[in-house]
Protein backbone atom coordinates (compact mmCIF):
# COMPACT_ATOMS: atom_id res chain seq x y z
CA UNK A 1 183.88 -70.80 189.44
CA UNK A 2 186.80 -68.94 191.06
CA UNK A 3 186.18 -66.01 193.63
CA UNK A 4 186.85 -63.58 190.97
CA UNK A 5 184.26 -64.88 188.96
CA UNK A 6 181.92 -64.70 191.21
CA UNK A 7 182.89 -61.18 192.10
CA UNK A 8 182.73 -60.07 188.84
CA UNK A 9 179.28 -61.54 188.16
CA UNK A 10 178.24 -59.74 191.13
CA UNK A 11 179.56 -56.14 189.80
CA UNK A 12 177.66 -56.89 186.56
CA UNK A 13 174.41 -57.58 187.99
CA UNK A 14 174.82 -54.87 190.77
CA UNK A 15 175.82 -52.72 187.86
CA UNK A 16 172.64 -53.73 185.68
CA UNK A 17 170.37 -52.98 188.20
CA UNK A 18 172.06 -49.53 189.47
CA UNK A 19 171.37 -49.21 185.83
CA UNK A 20 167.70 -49.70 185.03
CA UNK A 21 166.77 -47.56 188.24
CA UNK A 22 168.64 -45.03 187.30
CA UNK A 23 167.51 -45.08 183.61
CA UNK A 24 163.74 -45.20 184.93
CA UNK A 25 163.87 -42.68 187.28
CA UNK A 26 165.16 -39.73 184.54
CA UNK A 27 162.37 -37.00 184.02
CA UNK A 28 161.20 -36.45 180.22
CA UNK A 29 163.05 -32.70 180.33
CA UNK A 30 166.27 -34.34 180.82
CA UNK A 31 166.03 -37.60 178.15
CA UNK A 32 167.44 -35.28 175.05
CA UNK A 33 170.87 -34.63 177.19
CA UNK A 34 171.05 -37.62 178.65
CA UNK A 35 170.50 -39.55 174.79
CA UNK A 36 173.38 -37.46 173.55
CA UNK A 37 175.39 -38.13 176.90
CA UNK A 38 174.47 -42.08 176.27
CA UNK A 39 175.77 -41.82 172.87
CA UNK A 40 179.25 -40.84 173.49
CA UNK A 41 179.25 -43.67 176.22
CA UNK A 42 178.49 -46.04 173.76
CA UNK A 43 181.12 -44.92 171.15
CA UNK A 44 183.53 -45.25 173.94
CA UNK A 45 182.27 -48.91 174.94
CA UNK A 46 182.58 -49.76 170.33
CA UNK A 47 186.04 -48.71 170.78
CA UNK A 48 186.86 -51.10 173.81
CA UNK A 49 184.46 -54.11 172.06
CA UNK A 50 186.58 -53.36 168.91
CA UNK A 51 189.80 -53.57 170.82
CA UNK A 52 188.53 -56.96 172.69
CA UNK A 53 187.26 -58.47 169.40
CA UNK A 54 190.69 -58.09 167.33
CA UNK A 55 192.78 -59.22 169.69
CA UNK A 56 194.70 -62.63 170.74
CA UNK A 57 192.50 -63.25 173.98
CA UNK A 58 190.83 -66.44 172.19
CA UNK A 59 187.60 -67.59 170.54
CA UNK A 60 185.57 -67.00 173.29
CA UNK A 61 186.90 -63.19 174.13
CA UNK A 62 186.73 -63.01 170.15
CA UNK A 63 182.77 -63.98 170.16
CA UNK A 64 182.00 -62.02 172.40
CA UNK A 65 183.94 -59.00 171.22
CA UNK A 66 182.01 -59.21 168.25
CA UNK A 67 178.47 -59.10 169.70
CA UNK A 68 179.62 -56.37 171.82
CA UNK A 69 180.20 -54.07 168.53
CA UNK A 70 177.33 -55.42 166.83
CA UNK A 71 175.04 -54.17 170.70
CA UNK A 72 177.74 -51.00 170.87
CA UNK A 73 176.56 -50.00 166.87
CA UNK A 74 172.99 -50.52 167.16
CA UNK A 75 172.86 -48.48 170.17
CA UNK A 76 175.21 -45.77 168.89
CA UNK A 77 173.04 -45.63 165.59
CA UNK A 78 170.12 -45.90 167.15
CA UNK A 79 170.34 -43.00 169.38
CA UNK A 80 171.28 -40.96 167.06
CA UNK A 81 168.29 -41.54 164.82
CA UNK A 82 166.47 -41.12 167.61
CA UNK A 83 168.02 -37.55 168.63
CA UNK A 84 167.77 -36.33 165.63
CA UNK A 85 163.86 -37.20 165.11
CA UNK A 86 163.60 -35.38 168.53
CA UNK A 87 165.09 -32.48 167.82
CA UNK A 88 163.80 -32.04 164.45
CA UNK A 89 160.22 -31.63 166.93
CA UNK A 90 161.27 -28.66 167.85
CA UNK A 91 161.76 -27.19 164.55
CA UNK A 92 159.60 -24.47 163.19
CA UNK A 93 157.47 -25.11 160.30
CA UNK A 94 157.89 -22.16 158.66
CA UNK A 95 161.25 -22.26 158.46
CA UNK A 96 161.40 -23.63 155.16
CA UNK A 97 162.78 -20.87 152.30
CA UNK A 98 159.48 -19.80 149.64
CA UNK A 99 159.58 -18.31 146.71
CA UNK A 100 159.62 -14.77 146.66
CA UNK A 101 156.67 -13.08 146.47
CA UNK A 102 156.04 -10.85 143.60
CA UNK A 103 154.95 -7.44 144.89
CA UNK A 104 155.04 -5.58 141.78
CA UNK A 105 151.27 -6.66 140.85
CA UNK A 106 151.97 -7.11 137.23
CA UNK A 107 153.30 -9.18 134.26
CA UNK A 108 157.11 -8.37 133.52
């Protein structure tokens, strides 16, 4: 392994960590925002695993390109199925339109 290797494997596992505690540490009044925020991160990191996966770098860049869309998707579909099951929560339940009532008390 050259320095820059090892550099770089040290930034991703710094980065992982920094990560998870950060993750773990968010209160459950916050974790609506913070899906939706997470969401547009992951769009952004599908459009940079697209970019890697169709182009010339190799097989190897290719490869792995590929499983990053497949982990960028999942997570960007995901957490939206998962924001939108938390938000419908918060929906009323007698929101939903009736039939009108008829008030006149008798047979038309």
């Amino acid at each position: 392994m050259t320095v820059t290797q090892i550099i770089q494997l040290y930034v991703f596992i710094l980065a992982g960590f920094v990560g998870y505690l950060v993750i773990t540490k968010v209160p459950p009044l916050l974790h609506t925002p913070l899906m939706a925020a997470t969401n547009a991160i992951s769009g952004i990191s599908l459009v940079g695993s697209i970019v890697l996966a169709g182009g010339q770098y190799g097989t190897v860049a290719t490869v792995l390109g590929f499983i990053a869309v497949v982990c960028a998707m999942t997570n960007v579909v995901g957490g939206f199925i998962i924001t939108d099951r938390m938000l419908s929560m918060f929906k009323r339940a007698d929101s939903k339109p009736t039939a009108p009532q008829d008030t006149t008390g008798g047979a038309s």
